[in-house]
N, C-alpha and C. Protein backbone atom coordinates (compact mmCIF):
# COMPACT_ATOMS: atom_id res chain seq x y z
N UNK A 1 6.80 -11.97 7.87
CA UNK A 1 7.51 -10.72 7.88
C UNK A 1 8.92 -10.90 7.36
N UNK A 2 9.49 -11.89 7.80
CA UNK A 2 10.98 -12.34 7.22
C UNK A 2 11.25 -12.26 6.01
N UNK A 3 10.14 -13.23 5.23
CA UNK A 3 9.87 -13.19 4.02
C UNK A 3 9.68 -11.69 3.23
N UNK A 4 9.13 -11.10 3.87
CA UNK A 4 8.84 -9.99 2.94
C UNK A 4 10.40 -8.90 3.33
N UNK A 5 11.06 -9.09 4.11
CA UNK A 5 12.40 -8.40 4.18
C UNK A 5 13.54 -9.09 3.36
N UNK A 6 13.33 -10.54 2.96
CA UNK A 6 14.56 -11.20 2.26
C UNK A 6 13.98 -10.74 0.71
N UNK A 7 12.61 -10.66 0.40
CA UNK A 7 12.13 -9.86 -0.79
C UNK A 7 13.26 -8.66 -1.14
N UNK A 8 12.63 -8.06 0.06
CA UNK A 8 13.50 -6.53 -0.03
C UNK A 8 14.78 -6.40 -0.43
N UNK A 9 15.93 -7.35 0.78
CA UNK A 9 17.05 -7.44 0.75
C UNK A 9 17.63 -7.84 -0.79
N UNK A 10 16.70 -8.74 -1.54
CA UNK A 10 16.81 -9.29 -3.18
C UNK A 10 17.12 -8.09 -3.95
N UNK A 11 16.12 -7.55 -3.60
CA UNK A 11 15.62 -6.00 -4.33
C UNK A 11 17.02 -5.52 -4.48
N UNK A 12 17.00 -5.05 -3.17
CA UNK A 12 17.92 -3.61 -3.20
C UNK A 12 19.62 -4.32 -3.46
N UNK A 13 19.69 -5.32 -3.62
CA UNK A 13 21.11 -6.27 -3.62
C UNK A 13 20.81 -5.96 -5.61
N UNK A 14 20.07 -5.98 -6.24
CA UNK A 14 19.88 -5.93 -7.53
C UNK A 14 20.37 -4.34 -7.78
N UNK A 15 19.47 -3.77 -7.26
CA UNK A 15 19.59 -2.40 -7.32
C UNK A 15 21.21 -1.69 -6.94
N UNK A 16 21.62 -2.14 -6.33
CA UNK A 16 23.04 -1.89 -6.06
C UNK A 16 24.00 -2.36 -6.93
N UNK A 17 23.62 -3.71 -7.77
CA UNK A 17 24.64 -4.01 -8.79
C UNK A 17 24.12 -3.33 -9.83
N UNK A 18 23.15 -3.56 -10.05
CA UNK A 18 22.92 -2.18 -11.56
C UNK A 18 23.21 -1.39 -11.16
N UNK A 19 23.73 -0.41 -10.04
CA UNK A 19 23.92 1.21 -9.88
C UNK A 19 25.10 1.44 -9.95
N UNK A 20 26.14 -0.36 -9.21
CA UNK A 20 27.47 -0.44 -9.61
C UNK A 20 27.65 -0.73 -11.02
N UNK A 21 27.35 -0.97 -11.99
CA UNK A 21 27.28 -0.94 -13.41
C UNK A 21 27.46 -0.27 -13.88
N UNK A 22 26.58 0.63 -13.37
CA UNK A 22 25.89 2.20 -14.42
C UNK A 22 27.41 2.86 -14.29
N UNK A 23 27.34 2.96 -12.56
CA UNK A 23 28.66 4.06 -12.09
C UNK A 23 29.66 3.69 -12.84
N UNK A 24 30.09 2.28 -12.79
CA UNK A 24 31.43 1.91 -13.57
C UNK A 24 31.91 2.34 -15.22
N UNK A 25 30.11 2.05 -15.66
CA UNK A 25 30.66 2.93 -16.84
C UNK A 25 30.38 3.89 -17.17
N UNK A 26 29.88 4.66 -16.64
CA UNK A 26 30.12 6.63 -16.53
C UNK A 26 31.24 6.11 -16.31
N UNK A 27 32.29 5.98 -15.09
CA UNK A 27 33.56 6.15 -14.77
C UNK A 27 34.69 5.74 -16.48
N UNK A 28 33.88 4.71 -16.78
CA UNK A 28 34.99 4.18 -18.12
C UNK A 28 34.82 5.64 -19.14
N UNK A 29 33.31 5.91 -19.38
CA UNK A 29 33.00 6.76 -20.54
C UNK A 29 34.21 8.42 -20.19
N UNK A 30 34.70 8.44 -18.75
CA UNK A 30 35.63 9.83 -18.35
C UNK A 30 36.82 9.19 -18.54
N UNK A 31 37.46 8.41 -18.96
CA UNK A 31 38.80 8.01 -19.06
C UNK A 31 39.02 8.37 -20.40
N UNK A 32 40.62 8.40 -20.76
CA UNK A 32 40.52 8.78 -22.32
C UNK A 32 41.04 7.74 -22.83
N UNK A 33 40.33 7.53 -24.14
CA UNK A 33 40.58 5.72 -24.57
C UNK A 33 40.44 6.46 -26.18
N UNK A 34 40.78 5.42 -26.83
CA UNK A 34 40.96 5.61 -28.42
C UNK A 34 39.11 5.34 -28.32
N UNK A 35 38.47 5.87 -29.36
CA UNK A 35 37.32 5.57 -29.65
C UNK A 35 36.59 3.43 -30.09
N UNK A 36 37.77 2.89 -30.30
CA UNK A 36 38.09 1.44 -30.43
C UNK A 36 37.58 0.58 -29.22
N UNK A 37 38.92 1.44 -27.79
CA UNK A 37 38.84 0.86 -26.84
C UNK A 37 38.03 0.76 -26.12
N UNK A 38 37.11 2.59 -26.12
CA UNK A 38 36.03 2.96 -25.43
C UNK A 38 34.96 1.81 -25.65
N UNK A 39 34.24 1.86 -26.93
CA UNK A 39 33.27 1.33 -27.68
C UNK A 39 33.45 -0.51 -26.86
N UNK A 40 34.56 -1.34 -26.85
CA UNK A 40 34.92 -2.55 -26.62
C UNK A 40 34.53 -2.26 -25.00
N UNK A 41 35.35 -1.49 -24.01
CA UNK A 41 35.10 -1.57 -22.84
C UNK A 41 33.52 -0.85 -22.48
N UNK A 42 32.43 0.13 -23.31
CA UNK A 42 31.22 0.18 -22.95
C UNK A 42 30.79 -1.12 -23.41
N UNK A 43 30.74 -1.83 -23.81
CA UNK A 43 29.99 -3.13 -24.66
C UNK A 43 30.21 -4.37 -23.78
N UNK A 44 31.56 -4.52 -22.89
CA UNK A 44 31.81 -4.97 -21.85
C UNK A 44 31.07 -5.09 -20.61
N UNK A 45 31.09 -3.69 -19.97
CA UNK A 45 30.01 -3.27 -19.05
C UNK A 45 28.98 -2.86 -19.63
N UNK A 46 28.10 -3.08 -20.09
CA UNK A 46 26.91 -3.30 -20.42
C UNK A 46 26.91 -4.89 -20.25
N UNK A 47 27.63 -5.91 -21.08
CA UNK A 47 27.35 -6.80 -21.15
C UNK A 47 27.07 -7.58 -19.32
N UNK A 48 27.91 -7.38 -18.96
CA UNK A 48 28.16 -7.69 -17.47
C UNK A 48 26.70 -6.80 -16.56
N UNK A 49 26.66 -5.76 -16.96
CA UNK A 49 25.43 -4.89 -15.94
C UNK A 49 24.30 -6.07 -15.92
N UNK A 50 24.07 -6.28 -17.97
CA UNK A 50 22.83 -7.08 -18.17
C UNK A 50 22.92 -8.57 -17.33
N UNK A 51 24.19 -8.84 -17.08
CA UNK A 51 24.18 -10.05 -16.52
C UNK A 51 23.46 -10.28 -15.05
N UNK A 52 24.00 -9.13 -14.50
CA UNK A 52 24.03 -8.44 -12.78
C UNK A 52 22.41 -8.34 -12.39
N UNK A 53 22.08 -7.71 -13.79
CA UNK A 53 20.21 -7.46 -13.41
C UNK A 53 19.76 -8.92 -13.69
N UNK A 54 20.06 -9.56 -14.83
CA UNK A 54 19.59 -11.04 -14.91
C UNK A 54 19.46 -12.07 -14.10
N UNK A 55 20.13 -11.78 -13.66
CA UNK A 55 20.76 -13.21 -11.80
C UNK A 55 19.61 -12.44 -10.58
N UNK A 56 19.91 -11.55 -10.26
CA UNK A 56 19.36 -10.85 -9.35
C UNK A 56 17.44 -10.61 -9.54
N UNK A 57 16.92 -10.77 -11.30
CA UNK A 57 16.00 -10.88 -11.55
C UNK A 57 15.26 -11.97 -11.05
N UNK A 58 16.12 -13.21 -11.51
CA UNK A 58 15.82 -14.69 -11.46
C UNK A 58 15.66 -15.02 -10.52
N UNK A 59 16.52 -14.29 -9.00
CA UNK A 59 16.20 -14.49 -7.68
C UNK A 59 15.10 -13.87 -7.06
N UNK A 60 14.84 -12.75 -7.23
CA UNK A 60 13.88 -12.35 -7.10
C UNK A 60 12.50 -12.73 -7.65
N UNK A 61 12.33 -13.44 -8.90
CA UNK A 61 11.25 -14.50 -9.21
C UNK A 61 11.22 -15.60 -8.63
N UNK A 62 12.24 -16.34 -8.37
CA UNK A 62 11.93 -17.26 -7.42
C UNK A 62 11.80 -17.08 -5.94
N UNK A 63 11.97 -16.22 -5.57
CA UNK A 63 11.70 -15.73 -4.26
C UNK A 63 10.09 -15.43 -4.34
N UNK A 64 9.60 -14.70 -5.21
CA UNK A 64 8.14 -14.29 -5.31
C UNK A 64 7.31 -15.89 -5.26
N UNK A 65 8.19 -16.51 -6.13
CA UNK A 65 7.36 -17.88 -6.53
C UNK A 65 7.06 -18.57 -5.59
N UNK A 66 8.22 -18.49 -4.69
CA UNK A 66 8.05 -19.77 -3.80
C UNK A 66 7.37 -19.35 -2.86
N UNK A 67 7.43 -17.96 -2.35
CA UNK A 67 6.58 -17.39 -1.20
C UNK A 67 4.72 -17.70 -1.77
N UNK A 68 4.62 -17.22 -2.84
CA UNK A 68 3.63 -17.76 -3.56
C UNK A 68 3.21 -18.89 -3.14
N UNK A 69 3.49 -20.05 -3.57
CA UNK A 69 3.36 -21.46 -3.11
C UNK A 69 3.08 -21.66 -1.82
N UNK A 70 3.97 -20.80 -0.91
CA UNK A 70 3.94 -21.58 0.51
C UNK A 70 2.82 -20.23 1.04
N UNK A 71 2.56 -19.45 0.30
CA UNK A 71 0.86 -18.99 0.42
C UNK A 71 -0.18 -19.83 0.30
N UNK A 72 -0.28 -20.12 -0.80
CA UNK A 72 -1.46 -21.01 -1.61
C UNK A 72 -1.79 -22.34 -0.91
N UNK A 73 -0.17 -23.04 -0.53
CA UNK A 73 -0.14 -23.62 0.65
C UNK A 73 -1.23 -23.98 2.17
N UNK A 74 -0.51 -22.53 2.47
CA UNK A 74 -1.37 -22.22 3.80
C UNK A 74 -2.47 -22.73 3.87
N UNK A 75 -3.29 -21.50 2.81
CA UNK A 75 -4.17 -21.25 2.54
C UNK A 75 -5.32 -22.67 2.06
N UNK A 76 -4.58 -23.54 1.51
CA UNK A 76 -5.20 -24.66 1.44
C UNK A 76 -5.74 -25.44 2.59
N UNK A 77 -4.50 -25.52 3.68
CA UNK A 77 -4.66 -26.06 4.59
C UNK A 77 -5.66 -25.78 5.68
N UNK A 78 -5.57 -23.93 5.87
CA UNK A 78 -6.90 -23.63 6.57
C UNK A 78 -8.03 -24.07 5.99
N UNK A 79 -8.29 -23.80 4.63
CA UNK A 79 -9.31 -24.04 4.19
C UNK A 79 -10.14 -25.40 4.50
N UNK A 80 -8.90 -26.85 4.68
CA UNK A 80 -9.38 -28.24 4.55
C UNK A 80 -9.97 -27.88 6.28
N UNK A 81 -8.71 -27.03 7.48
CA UNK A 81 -9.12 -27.20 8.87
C UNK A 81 -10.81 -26.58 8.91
N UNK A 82 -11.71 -25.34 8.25
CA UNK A 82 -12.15 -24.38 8.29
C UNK A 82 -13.02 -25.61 7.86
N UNK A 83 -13.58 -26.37 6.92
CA UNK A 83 -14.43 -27.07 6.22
C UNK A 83 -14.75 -27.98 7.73
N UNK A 84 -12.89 -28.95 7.83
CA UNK A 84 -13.78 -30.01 9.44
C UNK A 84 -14.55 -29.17 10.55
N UNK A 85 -14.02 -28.44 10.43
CA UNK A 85 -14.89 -27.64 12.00
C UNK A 85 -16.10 -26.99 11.87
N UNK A 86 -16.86 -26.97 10.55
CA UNK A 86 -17.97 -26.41 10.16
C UNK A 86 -18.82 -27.46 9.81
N UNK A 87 -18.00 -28.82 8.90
CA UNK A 87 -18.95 -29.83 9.36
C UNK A 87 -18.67 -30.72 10.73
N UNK A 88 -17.89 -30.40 11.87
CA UNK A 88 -18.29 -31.22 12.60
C UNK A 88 -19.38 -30.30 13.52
N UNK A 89 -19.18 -29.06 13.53
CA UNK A 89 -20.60 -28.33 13.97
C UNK A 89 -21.36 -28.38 13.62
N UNK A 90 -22.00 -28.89 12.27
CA UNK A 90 -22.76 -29.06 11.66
C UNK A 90 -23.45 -30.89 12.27
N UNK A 91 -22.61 -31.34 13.03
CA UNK A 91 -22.70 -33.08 12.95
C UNK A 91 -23.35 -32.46 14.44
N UNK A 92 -22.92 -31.55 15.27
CA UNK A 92 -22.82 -31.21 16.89
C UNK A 92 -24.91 -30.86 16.72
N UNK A 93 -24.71 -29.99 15.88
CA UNK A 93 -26.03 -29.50 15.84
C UNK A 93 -27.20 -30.55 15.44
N UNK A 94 -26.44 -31.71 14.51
CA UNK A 94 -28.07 -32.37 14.62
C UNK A 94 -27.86 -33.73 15.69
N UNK A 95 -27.08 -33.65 16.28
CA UNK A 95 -26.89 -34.42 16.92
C UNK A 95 -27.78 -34.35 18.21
N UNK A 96 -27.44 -32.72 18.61
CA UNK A 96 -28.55 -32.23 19.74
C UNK A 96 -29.85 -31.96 18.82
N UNK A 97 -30.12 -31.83 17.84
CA UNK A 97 -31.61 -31.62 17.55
C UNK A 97 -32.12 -33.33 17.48
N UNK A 98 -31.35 -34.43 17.40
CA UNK A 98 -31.91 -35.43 17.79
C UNK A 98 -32.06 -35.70 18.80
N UNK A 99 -31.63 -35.36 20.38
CA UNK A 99 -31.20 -35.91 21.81
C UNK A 99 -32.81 -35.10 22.04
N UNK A 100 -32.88 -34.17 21.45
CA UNK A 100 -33.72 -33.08 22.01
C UNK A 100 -35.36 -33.45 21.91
């Protein structure tokens, strides 16, 4: 469950810097700037937004990844416990069909 809330928390930590991005430059595009300055400071924030989603992407893939793994993980491990206990029932059963 943890796991799937630090997912989340990734998420919406992304989502908040792209939304601080966006806002910042609406806010630049209402200021009055020579058409020069504008163009330099949108190209700025953009550059930086793309950065903000990039980092926050990368965490969020490795967050998927590794939860991944320590799935597949698990899942291995029941599988090896799930195999002994089916053949040692399997050992239980002819064991009594020999006693018998």
């Amino acid at each position: 469950m943890s796991e799937k809330s630090e997912i989340s928390k990734t998420t919406l930590m992304a989502a908040v810097a792209a939304g601080a991005a966006i806002g910042a430059g609406i806010a630049a595009l209402y200021t009055p700037k020579s058409g020069n300055e504008m163009r330099a400071q949108i190209s700025e924030l953009s550059g930086q937004a793309c950065d903000k989603v990039k980092k926050c992407t990368r965490m969020v893939q490795e967050k998927i990844s590794s939860t991944f793994e320590e799935g597949k993980s698990a899942i291995t491990d029941k599988k090896s416990l799930i195999t002994s206990a089916i053949e040692a029932g399997r050992e239980a059963l002819q064991k009594s069909k020999e006693s018998a």
